[in-house]
Protein backbone atom coordinates (compact mmCIF):
# COMPACT_ATOMS: atom_id res chain seq x y z
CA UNK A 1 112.53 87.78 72.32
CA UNK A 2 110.77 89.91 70.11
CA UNK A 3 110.47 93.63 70.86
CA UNK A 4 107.27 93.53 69.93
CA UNK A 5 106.56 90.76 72.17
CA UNK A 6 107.30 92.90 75.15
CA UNK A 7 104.36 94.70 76.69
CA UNK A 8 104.43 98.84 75.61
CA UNK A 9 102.79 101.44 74.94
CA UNK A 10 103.54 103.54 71.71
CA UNK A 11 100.84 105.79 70.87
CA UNK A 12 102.34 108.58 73.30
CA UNK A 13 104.49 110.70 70.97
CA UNK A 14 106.42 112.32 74.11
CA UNK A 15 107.60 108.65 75.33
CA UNK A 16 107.32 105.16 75.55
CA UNK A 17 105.80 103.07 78.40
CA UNK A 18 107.76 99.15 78.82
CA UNK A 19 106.71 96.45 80.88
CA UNK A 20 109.93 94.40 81.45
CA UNK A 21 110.46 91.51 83.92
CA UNK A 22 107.75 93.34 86.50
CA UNK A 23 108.89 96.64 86.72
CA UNK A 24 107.60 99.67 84.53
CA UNK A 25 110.16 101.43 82.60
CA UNK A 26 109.22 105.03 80.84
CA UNK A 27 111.36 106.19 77.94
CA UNK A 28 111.24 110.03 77.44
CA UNK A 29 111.62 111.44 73.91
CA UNK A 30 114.36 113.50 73.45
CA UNK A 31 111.45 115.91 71.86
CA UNK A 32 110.12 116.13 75.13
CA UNK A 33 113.39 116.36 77.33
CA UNK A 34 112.83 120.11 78.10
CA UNK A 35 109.15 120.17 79.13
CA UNK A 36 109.80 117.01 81.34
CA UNK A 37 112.44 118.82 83.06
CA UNK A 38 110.06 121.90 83.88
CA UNK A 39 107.27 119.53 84.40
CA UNK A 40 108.63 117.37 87.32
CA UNK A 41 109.50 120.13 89.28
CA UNK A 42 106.43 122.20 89.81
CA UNK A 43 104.57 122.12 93.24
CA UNK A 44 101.13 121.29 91.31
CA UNK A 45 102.49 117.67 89.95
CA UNK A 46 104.49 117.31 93.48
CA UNK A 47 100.91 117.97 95.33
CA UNK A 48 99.84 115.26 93.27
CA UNK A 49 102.63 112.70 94.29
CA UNK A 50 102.04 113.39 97.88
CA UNK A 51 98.42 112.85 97.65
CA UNK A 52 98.82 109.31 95.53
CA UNK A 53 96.61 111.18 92.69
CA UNK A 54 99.54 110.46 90.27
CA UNK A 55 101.50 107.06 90.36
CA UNK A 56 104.87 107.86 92.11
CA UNK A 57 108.14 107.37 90.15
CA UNK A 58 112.12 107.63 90.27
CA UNK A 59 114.49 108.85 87.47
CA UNK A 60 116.68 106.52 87.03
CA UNK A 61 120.60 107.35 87.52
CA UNK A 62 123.30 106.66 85.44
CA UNK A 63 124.97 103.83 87.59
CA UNK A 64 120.91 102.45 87.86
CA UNK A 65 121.03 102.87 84.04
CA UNK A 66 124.42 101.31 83.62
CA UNK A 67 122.84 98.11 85.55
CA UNK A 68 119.87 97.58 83.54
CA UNK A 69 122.19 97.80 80.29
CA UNK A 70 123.95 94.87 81.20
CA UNK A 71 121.05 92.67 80.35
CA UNK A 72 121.32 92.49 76.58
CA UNK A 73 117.68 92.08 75.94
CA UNK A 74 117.18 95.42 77.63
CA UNK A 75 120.12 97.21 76.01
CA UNK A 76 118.42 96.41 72.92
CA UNK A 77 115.13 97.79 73.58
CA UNK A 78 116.78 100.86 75.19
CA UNK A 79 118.89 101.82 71.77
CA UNK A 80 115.10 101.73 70.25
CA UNK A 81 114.37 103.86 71.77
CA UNK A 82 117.19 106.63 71.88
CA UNK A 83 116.25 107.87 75.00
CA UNK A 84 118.16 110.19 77.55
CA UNK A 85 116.02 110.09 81.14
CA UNK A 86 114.33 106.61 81.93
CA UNK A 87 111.74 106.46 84.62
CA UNK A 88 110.75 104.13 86.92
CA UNK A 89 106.97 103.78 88.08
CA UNK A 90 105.92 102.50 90.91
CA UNK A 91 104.01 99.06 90.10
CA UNK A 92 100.16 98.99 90.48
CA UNK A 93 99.10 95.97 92.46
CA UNK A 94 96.93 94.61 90.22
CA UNK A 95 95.67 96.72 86.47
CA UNK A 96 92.40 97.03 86.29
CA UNK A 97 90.43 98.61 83.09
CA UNK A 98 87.00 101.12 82.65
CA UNK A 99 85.21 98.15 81.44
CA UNK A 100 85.68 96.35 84.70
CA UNK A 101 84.67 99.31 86.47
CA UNK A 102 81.53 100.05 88.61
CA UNK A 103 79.08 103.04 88.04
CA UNK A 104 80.83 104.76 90.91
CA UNK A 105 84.28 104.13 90.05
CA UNK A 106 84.16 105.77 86.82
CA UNK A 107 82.37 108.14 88.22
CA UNK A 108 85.56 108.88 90.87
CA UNK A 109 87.66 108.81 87.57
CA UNK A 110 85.84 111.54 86.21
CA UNK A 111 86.27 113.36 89.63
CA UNK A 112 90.03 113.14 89.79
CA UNK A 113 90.55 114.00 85.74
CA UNK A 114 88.95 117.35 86.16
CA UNK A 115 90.82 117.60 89.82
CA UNK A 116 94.06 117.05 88.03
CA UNK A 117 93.24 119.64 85.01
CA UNK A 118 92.63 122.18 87.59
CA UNK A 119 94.93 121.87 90.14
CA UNK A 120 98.07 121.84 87.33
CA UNK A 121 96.20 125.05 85.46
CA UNK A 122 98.25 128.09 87.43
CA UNK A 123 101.30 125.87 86.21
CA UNK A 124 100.17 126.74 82.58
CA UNK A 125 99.95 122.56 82.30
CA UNK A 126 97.16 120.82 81.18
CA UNK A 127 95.96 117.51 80.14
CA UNK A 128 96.21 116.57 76.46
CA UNK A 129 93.97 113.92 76.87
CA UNK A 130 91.12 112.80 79.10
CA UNK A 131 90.61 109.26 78.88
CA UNK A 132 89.43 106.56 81.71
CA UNK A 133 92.25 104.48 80.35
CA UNK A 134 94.89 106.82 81.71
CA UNK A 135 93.57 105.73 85.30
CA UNK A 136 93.87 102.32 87.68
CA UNK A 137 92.17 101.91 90.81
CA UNK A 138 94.75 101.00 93.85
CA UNK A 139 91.91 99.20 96.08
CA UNK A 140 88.89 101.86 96.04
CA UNK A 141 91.74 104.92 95.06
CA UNK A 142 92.25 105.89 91.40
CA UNK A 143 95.42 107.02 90.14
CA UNK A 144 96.09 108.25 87.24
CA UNK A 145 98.89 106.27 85.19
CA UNK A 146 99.53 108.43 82.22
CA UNK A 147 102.51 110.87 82.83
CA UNK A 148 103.02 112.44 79.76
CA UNK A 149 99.67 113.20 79.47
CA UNK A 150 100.71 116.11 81.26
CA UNK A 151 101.78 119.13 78.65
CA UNK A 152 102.79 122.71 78.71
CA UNK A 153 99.85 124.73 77.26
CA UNK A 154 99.62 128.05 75.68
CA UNK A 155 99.06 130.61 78.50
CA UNK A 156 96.59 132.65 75.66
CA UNK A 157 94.49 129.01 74.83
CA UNK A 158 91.03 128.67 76.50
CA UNK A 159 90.48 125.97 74.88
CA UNK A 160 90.77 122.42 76.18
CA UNK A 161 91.38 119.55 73.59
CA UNK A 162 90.55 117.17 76.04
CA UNK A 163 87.24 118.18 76.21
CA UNK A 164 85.43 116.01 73.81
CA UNK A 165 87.36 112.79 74.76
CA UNK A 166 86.11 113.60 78.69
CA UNK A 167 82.50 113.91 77.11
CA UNK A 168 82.65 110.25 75.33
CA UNK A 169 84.58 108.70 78.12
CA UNK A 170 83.36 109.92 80.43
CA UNK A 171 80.33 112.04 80.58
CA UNK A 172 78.30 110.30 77.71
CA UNK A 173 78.89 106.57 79.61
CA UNK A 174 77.88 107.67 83.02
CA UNK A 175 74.54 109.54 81.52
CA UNK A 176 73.54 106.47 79.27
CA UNK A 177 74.26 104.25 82.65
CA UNK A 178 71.61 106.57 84.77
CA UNK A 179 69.06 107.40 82.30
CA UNK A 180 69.13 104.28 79.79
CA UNK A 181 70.56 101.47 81.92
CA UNK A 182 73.78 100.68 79.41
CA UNK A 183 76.39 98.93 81.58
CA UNK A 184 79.61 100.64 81.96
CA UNK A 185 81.57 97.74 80.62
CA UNK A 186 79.23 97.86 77.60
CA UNK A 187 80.41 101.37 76.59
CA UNK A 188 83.59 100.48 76.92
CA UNK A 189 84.21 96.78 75.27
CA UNK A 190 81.88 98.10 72.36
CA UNK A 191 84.70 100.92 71.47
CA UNK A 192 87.25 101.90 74.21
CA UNK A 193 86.88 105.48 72.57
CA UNK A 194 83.46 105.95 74.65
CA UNK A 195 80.53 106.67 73.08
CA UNK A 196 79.13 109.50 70.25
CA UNK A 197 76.51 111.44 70.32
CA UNK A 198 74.37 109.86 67.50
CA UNK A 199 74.56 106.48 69.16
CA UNK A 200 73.40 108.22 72.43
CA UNK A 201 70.84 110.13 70.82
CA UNK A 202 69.50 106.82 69.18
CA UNK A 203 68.81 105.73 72.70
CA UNK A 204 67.78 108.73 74.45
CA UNK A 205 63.90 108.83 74.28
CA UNK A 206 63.03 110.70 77.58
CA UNK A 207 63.88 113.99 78.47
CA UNK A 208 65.80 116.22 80.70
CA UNK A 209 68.19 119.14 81.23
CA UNK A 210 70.95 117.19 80.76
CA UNK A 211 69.60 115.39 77.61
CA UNK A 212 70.01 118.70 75.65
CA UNK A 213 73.01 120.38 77.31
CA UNK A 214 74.64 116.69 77.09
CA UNK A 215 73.38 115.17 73.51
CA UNK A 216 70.43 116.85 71.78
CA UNK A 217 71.63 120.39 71.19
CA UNK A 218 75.53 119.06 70.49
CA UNK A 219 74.34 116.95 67.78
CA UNK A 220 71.85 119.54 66.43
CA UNK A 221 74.85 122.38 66.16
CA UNK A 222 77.38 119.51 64.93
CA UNK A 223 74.83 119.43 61.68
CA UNK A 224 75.67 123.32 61.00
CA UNK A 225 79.59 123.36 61.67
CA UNK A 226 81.94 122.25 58.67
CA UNK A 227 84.64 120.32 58.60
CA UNK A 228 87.71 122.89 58.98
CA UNK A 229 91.61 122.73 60.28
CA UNK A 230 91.63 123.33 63.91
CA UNK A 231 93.20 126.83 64.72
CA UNK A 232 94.45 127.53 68.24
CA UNK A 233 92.60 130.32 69.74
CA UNK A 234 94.43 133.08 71.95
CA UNK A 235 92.93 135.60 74.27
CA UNK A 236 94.50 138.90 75.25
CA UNK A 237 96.59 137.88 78.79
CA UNK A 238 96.80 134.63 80.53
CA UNK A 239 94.24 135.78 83.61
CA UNK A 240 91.51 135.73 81.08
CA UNK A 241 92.12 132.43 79.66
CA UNK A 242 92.55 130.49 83.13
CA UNK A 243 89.20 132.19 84.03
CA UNK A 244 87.62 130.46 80.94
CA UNK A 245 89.18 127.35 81.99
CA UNK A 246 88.00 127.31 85.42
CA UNK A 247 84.51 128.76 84.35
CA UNK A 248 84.56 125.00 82.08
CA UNK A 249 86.07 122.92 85.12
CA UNK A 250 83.24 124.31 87.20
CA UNK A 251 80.55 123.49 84.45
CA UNK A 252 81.86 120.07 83.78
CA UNK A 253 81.81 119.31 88.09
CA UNK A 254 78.36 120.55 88.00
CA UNK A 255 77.30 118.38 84.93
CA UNK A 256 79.25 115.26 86.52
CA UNK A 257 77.26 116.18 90.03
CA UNK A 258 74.21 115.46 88.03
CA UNK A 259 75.26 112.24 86.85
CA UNK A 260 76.18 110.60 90.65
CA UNK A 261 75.32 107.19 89.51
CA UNK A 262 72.27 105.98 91.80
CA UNK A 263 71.97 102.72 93.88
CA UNK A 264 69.66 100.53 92.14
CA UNK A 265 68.35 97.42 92.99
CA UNK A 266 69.59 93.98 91.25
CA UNK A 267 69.06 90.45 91.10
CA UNK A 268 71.46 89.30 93.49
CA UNK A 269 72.06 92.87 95.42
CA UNK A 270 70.14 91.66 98.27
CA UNK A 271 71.10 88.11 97.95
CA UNK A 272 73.72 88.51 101.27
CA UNK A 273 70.63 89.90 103.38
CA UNK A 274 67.74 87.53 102.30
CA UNK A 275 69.68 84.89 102.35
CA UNK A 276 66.94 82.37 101.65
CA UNK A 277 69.26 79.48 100.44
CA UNK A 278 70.80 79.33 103.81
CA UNK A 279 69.93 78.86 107.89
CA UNK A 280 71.82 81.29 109.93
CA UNK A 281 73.57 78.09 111.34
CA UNK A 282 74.50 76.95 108.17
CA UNK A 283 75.85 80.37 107.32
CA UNK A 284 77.50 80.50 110.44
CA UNK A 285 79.34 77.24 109.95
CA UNK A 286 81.04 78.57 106.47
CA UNK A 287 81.85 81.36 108.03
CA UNK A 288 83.49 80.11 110.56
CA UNK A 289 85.28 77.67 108.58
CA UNK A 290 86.80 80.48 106.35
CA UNK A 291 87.93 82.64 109.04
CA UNK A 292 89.64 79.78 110.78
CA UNK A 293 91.23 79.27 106.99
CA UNK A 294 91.81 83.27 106.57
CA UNK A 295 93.87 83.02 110.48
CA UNK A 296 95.87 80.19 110.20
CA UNK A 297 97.11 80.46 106.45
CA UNK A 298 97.26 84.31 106.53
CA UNK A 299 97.57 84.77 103.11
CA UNK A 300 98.75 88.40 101.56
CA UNK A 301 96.66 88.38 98.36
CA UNK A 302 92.89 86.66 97.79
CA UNK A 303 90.82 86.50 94.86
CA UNK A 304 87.11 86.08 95.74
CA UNK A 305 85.52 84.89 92.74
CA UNK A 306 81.71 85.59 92.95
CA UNK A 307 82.15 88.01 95.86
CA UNK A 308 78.49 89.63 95.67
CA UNK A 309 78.28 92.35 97.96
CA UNK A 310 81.53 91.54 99.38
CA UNK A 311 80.87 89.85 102.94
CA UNK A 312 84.00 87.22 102.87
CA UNK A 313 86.05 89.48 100.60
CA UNK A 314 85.73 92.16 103.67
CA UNK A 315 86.87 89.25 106.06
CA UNK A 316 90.00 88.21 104.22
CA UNK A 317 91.01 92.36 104.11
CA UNK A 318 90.47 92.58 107.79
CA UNK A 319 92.32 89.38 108.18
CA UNK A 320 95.48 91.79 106.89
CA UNK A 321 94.70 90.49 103.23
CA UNK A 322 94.40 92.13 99.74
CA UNK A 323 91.47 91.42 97.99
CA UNK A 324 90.51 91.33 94.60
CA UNK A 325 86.87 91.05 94.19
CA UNK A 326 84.71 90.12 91.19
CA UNK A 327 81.07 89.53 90.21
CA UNK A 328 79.38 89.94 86.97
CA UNK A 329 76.51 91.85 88.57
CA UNK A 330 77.73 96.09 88.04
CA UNK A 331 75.42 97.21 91.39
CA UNK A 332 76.65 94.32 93.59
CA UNK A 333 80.01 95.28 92.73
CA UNK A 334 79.10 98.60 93.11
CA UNK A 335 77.71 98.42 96.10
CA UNK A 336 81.34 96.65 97.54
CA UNK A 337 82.99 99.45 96.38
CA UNK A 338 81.44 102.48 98.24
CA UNK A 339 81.69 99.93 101.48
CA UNK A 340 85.03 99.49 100.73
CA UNK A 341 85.81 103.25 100.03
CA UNK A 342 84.01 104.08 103.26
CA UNK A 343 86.02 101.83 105.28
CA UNK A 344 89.13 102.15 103.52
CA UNK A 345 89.78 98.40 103.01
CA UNK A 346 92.22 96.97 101.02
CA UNK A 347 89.81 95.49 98.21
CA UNK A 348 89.80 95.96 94.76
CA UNK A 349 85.92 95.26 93.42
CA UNK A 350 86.20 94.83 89.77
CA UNK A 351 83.33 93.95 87.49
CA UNK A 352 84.25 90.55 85.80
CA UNK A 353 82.04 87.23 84.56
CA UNK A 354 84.24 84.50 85.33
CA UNK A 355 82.84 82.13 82.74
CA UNK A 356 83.41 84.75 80.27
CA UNK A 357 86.33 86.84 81.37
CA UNK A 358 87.64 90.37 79.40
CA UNK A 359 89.36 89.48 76.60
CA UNK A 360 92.82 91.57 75.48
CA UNK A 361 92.09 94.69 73.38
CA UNK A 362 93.61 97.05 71.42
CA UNK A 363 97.20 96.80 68.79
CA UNK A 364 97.78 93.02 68.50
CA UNK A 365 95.76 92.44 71.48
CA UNK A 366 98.74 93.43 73.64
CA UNK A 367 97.80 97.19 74.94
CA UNK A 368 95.14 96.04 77.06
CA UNK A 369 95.79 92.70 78.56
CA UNK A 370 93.06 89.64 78.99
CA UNK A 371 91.83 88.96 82.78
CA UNK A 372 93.27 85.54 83.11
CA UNK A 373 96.46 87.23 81.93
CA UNK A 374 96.62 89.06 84.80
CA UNK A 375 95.12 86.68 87.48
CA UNK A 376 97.47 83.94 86.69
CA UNK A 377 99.14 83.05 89.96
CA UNK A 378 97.94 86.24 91.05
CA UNK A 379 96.75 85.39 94.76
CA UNK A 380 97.80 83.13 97.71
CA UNK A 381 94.03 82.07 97.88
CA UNK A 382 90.75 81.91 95.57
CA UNK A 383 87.62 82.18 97.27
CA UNK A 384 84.90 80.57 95.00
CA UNK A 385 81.78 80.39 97.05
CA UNK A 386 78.06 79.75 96.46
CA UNK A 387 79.08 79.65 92.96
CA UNK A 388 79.95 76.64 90.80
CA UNK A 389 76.47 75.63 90.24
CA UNK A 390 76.11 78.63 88.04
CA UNK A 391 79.08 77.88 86.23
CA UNK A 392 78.28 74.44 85.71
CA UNK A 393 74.52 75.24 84.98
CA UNK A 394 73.92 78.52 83.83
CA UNK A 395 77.25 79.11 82.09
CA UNK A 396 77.62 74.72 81.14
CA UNK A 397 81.46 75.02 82.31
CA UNK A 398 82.55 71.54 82.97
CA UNK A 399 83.76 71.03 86.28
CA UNK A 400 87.21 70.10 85.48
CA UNK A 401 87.67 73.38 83.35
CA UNK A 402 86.51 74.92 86.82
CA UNK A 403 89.08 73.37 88.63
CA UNK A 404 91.50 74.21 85.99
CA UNK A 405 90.62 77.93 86.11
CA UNK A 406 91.09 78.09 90.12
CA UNK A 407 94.57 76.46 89.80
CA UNK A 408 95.59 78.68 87.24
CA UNK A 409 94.74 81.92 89.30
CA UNK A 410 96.00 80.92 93.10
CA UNK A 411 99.38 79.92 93.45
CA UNK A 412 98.40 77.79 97.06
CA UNK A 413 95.54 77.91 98.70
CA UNK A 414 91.65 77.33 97.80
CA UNK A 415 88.46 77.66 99.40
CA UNK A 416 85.36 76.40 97.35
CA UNK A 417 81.73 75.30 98.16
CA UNK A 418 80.13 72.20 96.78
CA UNK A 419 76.75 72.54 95.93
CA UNK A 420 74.43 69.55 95.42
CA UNK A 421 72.04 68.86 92.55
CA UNK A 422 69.71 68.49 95.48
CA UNK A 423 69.96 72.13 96.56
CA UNK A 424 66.74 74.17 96.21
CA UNK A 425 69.21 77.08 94.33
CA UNK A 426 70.72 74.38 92.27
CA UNK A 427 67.15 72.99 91.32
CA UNK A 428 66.20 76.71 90.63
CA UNK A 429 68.55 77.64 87.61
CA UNK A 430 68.87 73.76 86.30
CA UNK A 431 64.74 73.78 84.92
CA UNK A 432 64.24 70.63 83.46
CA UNK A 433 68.07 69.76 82.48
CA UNK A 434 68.32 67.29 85.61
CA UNK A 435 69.97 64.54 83.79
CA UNK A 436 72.87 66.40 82.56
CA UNK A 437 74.14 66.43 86.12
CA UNK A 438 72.98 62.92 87.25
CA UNK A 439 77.10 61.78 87.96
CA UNK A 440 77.67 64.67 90.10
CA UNK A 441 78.17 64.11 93.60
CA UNK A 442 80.68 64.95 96.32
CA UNK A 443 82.77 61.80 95.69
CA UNK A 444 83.12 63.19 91.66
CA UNK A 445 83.44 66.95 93.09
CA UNK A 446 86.66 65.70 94.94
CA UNK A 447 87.65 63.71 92.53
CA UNK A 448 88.01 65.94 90.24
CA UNK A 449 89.49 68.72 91.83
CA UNK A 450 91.90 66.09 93.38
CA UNK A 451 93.94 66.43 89.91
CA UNK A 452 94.61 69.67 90.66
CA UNK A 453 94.81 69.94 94.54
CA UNK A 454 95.42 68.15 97.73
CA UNK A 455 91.92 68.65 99.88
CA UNK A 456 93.21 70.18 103.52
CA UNK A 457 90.09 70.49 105.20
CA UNK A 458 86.38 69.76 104.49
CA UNK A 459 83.34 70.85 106.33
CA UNK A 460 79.25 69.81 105.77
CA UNK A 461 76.96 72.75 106.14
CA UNK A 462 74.20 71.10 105.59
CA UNK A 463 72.54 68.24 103.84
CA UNK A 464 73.69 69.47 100.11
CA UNK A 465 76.43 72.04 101.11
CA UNK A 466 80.00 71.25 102.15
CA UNK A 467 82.90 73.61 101.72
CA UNK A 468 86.22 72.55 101.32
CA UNK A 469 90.15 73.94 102.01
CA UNK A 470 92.73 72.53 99.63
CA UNK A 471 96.11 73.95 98.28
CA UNK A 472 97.62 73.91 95.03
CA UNK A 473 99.55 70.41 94.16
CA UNK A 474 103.58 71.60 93.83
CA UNK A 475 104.12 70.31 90.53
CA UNK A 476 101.30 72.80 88.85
């Protein structure tokens, strides 16, 4: 094995971050030996611990060390790296990235960056970077990842470095989401830097306060400074520079207050409520049917593809389960998530289109890995619901490929719904293109998943509904 095969992170000149055989190994720099030392010991970053703000994390000992070496393909990344103290994180149930984020997610990112600038300031620590990607959601809780971003400042410096990355990260996406509608995934899988102010400005054609505290007046004074080294600033005692400091963390909370995403409306946000397509008795049947599935198999880990606003996703987390939950729609998802928060359930709403899942991103494509990379025999169960029809119609994924893509995520069990060309919602989105579908029935639905999985349990819910249990064949 390559070393470069191996999942790390490099950019960090105060250590390295390795992903090796499922645990999460951190490499400190001997540079940074000394301020790691002072660092790990202060109440601030020990507050944070306790309150699972920071991801928790061992150092490892010598006879733990010793142990490790004796795998030869981990010896060798370990002289690489020329390290004296090796962490140990705790691993994150499932990484999740800004661009699969909700409105109010990154919003609660935002929230706990400035929470952790502030609460390490009397430590004369700061943050030497303020980027979403330092940050994974554990269910509806963000942590922040990123150890090292942690760093001893100047007690004399007002100034925060940091600042301008929390502006394009984080400040600049949530405004453009409000005011101009641009999806949170879109600022963030067009350049995972965030956005600038000219590309904002381009698109800001209404105004506000914000507008010119935020974008207008920036990029008007950015036309009159010149290009010059930076030179650390100092003030005359340490009192007076946390003061600035806090008088900035106080601005920023007040500029992020007035960027509290709203609840809007969407195409399928009321789709759960209305619920049109369905009689209560054939909802009732389903949903019986899955709750019978959800008690007998018990299963520890579900992926509900096409969750909406989350209705069976919340069943299979009272049911004892953790749930990820996905749907291309941002305010569906969003709304999941501040149910979810509210009722601190274990589910994880992430904002994903199946048919066209994230791709990997950044050096080599390895920093930032794909979706399906992740989900691969992620979960016990997949939950795909009310939603192959728009794969098959709207998206023109084959139906094998679908039944592909469900084995490849669960490693057992399945619950899907087979909808009929017949269906008024399938006759909706298929306009015209009738024929393409005229050798699908429920005979070629089972069929076809059939190469893939054994089929447990079936149940009609109506005339062109039926919804069906089946686990994973054992030689897949």
């Amino acid at each position: 094995m390559f070393f470069d095969e191996i999942h790390t992170t490099f950019r960090d000149p105060a250590g390295s971050l390795l992903k090796y055989e499922g645990k999460i190994f951190r490499f400190i720099n001997p540079s940074y030996e000394k301020e790691f030392n002072e660092l790990q010991i202060l109440k601030g970053l020990k507050k944070l611990l306790e309150n699972n703000d920071l991801s928790k994390f061992k150092i490892l000992k010598n006879n733990e060390l010793s142990s490790l070496l004796k795998d030869q393909k981990f010896s060798k990344i370990f002289k690489k790296f020329n390290s004296n103290i090796v962490l140990e994180h705790e691993v994150m149930d499932f990484v999740n990235y800004p661009y699969e984020w909700s409105n109010n997610m990154l919003f609660d990112a935002a929230k706990l960056t400035l929470h952790l600038f502030e609460n390490m300031l009397s430590e004369t620590y700061g943050l030497k970077d303020a980027t979403p990607f330092n940050i994974i959601f554990e269910n509806t809780k963000p942590v922040f990842v990123d150890l090292l971003s942690f760093e001893k400042r100047d007690p004399l410096d007002p100034i925060w470095l940091g600042l301008s990355q929390f502006t394009k990260t984080f400040l600049l996406p949530l405004y453009m989401n409000k005011f101009a509608k641009t999806p949170i995934s879109k600022s963030f899988l067009s350049n995972i830097d965030g956005l600038n102010l000219q590309d904002c400005l381009i698109k800001t054609n209404f105004f506000n306060s914000l507008s010119y505290s935020l974008i207008k007046i920036p990029n008007f004074l950015s036309k009159f400074t010149k290009a010059k080294h930076y030179k650390p600033q100092k003030v005359k005692n340490k009192e007076f520079a946390n003061f600035i400091l806090s008088k900035l963390i106080k601005k920023l909370k007040k500029r992020l207050k007035l960027l509290k995403p709203r609840i809007n409306k969407s195409t399928w946000s009321n789709y759960m409520a209305d619920q049109t397509h369905y009689e209560k008795s054939d909802f009732s049947i389903k949903e019986k049917f899955i709750k019978k599935i959800l008690t007998d198999s018990k299963p520890k880990k579900v992926l509900d593809i096409g969750s909406n606003t989350g209705h069976f996703s919340i069943l299979a987390a009272q049911n004892g389960a953790k749930v990820i939950s996905l749907d291309n729609d941002p305010m569906v998802i969003d709304l999941l998530y501040l149910k979810a928060k509210a009722k601190n359930l274990n589910i994880l709403p992430m904002v994903v289109n199946i048919s066209r899942p994230t791709p990997s991103f950044g050096w080599k494509n390895k920093e930032y890995s794909s979706f399906i990379q992740r989900a691969t025999k992620s979960t016990d169960l997949v939950l795909m619901l009310a939603l192959i029809h728009h794969m098959q119609v709207s998206d023109q994924i084959p139906l094998l490929e679908i039944a592909s893509l469900a084995a490849l995520a669960t490693k057992d069990g399945l619950i899907i719904e087979y909808i009929d060309p017949q269906d008024p919602m399938f006759k909706k989105i298929v306009r015209g293109r009738e024929y393409l579908y005229l050798d699908l029935n429920i005979d070629n639905f089972k069929k076809t998943f059939e190469n893939y999985f054994s089929i447990l349990d079936e149940q009609k819910i109506n005339e062109t509904r039926s919804i069906f249990y089946m686990r994973k064949k054992q030689n897949l």
